[in-house]
PDB file of N, CA and C in Angstrom:
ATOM      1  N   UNK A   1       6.444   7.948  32.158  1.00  0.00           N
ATOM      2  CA  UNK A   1       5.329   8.022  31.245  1.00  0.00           C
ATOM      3  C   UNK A   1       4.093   8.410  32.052  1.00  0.00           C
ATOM      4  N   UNK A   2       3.392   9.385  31.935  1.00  0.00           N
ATOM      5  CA  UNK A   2       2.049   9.957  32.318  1.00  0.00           C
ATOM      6  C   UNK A   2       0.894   9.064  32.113  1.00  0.00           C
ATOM      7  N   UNK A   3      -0.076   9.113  32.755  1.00  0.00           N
ATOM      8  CA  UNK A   3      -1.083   8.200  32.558  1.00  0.00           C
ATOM      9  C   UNK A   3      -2.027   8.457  30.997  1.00  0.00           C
ATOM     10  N   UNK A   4      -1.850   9.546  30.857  1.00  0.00           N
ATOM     11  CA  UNK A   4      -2.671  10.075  29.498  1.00  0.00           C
ATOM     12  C   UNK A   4      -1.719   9.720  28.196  1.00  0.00           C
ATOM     13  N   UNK A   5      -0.644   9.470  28.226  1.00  0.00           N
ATOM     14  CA  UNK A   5       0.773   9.313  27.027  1.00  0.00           C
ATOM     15  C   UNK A   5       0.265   7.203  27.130  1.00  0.00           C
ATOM     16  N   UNK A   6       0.499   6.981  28.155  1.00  0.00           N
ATOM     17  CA  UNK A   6       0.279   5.694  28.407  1.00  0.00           C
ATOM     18  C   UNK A   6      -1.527   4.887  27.924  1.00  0.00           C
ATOM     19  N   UNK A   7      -1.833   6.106  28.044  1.00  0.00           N
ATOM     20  CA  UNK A   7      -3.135   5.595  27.792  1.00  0.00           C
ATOM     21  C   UNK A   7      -3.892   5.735  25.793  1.00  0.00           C
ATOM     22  N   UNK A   8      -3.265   6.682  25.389  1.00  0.00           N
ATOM     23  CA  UNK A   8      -3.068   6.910  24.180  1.00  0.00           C
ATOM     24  C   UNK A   8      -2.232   5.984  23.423  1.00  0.00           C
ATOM     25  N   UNK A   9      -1.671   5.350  23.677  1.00  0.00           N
ATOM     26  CA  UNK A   9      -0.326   4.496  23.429  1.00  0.00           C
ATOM     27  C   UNK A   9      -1.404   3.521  23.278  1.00  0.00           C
ATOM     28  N   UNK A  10      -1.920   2.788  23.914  1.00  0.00           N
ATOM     29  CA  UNK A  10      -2.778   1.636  24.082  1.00  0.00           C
ATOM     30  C   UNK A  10      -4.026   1.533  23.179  1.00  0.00           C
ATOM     31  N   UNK A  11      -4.855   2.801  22.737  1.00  0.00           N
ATOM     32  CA  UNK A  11      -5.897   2.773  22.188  1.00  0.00           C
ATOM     33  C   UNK A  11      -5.509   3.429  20.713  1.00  0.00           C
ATOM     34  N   UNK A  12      -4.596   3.715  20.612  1.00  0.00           N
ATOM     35  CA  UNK A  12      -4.071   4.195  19.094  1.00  0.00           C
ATOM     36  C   UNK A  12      -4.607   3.226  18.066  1.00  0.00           C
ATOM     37  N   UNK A  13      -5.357   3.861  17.217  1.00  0.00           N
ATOM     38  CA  UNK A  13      -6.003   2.261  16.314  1.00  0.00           C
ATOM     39  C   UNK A  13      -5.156   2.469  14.968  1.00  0.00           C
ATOM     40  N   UNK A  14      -5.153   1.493  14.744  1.00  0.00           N
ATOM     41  CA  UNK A  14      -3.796   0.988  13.828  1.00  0.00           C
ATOM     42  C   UNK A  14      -4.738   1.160  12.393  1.00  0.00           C
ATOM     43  N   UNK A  15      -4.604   1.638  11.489  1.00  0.00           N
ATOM     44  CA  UNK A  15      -5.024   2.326  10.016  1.00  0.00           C
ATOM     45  C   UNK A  15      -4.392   1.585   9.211  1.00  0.00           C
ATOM     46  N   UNK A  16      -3.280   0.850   9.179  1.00  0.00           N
ATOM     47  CA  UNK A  16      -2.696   0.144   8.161  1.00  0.00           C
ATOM     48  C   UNK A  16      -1.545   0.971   7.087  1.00  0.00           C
ATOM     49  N   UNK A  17      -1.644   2.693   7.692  1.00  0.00           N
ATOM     50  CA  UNK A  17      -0.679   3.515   6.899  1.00  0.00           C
ATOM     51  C   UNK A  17       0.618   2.969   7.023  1.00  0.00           C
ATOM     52  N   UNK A  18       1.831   4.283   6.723  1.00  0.00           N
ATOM     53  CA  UNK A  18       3.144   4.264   6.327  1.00  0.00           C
ATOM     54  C   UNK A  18       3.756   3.418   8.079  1.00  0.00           C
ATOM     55  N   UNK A  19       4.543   2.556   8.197  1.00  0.00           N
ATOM     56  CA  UNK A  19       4.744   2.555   9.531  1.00  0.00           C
ATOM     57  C   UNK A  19       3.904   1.357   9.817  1.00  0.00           C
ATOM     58  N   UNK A  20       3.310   0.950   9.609  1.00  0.00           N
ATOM     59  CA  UNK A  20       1.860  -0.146  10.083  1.00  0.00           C
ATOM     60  C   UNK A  20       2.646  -1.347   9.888  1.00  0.00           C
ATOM     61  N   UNK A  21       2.586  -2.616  11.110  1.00  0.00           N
ATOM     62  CA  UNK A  21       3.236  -3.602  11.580  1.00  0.00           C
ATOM     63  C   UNK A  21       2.752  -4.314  10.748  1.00  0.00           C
ATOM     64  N   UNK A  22       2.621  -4.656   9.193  1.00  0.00           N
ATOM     65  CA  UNK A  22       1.594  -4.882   8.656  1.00  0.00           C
ATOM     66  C   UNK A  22       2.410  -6.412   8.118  1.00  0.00           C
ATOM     67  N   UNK A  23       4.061  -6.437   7.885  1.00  0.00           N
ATOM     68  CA  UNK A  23       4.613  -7.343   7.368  1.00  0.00           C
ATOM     69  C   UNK A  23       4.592  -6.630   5.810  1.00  0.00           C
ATOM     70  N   UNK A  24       5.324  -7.547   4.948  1.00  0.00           N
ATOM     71  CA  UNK A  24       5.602  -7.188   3.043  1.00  0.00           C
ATOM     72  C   UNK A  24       4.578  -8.017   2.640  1.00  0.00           C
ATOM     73  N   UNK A  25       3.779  -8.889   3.124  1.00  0.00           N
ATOM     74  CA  UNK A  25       2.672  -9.450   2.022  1.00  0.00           C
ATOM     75  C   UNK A  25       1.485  -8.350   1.359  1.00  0.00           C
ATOM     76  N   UNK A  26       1.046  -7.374   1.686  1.00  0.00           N
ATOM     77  CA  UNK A  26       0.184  -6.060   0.879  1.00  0.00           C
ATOM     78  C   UNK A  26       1.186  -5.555   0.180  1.00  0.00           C
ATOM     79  N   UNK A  27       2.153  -5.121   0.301  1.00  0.00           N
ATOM     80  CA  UNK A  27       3.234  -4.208   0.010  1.00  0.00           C
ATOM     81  C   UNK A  27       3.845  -5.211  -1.552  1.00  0.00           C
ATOM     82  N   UNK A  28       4.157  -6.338  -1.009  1.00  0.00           N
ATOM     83  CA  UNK A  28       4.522  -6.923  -2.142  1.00  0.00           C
ATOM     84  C   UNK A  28       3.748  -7.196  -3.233  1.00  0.00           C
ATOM     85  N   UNK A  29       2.223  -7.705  -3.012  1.00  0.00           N
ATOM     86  CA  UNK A  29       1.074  -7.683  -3.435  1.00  0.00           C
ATOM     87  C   UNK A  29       0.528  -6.219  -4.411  1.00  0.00           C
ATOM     88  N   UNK A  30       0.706  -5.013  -3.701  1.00  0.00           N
ATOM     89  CA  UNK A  30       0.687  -3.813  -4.775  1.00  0.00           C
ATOM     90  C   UNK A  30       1.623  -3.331  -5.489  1.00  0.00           C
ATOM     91  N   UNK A  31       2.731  -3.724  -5.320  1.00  0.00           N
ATOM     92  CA  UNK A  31       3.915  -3.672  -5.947  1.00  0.00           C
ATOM     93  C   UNK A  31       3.571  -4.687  -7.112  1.00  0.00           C
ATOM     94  N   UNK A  32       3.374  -5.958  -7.400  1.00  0.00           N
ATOM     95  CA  UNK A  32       2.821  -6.714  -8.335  1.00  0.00           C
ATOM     96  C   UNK A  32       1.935  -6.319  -9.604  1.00  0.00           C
ATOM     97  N   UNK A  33       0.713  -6.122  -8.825  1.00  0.00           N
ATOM     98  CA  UNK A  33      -0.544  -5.051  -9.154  1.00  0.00           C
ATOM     99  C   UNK A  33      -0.293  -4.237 -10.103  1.00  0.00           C
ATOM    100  N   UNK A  34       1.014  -3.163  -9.372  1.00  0.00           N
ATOM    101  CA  UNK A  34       1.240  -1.914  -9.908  1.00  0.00           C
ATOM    102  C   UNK A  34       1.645  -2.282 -11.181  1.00  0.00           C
ATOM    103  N   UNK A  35       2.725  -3.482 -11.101  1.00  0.00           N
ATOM    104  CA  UNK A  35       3.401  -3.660 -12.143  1.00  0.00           C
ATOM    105  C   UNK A  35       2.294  -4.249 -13.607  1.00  0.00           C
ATOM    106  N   UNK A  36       1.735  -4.758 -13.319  1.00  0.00           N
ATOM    107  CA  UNK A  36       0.800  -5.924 -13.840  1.00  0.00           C
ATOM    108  C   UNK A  36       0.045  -5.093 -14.993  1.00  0.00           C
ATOM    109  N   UNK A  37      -0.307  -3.370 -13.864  1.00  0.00           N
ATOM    110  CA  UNK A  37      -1.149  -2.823 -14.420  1.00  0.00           C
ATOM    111  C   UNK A  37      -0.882  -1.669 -15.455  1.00  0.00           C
ATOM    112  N   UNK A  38       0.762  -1.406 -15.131  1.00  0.00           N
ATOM    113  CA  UNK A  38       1.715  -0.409 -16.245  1.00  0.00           C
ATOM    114  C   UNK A  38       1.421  -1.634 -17.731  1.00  0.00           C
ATOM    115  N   UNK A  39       1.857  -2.975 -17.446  1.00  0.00           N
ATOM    116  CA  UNK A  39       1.824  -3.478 -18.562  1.00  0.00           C
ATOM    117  C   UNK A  39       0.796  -3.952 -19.021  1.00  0.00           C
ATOM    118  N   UNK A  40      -0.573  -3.693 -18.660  1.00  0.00           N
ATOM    119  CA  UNK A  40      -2.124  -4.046 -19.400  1.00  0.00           C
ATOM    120  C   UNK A  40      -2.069  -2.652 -20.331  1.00  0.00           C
ATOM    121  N   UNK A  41      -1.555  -1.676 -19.346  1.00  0.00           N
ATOM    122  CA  UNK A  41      -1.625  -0.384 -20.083  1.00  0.00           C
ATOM    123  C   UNK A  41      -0.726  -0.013 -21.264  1.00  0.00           C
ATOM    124  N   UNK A  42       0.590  -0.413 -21.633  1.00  0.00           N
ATOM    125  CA  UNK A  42       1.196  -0.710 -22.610  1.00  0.00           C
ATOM    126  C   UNK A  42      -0.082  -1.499 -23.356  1.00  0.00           C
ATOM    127  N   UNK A  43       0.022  -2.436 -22.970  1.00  0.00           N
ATOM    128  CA  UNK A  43      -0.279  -3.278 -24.288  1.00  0.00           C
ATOM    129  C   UNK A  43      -2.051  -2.456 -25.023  1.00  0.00           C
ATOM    130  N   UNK A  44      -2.242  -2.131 -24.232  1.00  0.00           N
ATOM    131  CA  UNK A  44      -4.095  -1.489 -25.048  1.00  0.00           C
ATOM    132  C   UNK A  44      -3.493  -0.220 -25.806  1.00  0.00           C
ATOM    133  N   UNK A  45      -1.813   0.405 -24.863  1.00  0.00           N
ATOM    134  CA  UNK A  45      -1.855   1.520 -25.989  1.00  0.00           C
ATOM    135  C   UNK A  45      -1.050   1.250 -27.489  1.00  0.00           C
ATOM    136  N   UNK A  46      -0.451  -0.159 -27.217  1.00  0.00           N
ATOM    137  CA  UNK A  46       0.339  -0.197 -28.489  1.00  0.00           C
ATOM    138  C   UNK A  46      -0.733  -1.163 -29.219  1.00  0.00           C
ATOM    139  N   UNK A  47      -1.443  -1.843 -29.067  1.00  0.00           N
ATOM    140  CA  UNK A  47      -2.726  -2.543 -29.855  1.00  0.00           C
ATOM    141  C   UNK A  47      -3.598  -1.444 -30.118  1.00  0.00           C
ATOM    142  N   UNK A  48      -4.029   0.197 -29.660  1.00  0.00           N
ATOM    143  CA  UNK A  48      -4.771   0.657 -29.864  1.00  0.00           C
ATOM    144  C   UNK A  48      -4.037   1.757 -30.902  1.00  0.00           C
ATOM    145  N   UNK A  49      -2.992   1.655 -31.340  1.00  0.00           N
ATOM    146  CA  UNK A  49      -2.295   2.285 -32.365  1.00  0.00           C
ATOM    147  C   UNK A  49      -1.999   3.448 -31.936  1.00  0.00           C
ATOM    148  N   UNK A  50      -2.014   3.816 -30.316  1.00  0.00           N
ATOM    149  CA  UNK A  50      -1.816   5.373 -29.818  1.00  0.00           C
ATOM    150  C   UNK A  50      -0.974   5.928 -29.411  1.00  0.00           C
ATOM    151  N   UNK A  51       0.281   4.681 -29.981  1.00  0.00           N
ATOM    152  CA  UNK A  51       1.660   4.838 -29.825  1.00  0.00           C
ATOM    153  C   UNK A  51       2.886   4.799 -31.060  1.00  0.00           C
TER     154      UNK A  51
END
């Protein structure tokens, strides 16, 4: 390993993207969300008669 590969390696700042050591608690958390929020959206379109 080169000193510049080695040194990049170390200061890489972590963004929280695809890959990110982040654990399933966000992941599971927007997965929830997501769901939560398909069904607020059902329900305003079948109470709003636009279905």
């Amino acid at each position: 390993m080169t000193a510049h590969s080695a040194t990049a390696a170390r200061v890489r700042a972590r963004t929280g993207g695809p890959g990110g050591d982040g654990g399933d608690g966000p992941k599971v958390l927007e997965h929830v969300m997501g769901w939560t929020l398909a069904v607020v959206i059902a329900i305003l379109v079948t109470r709003l008669g636009l279905l």
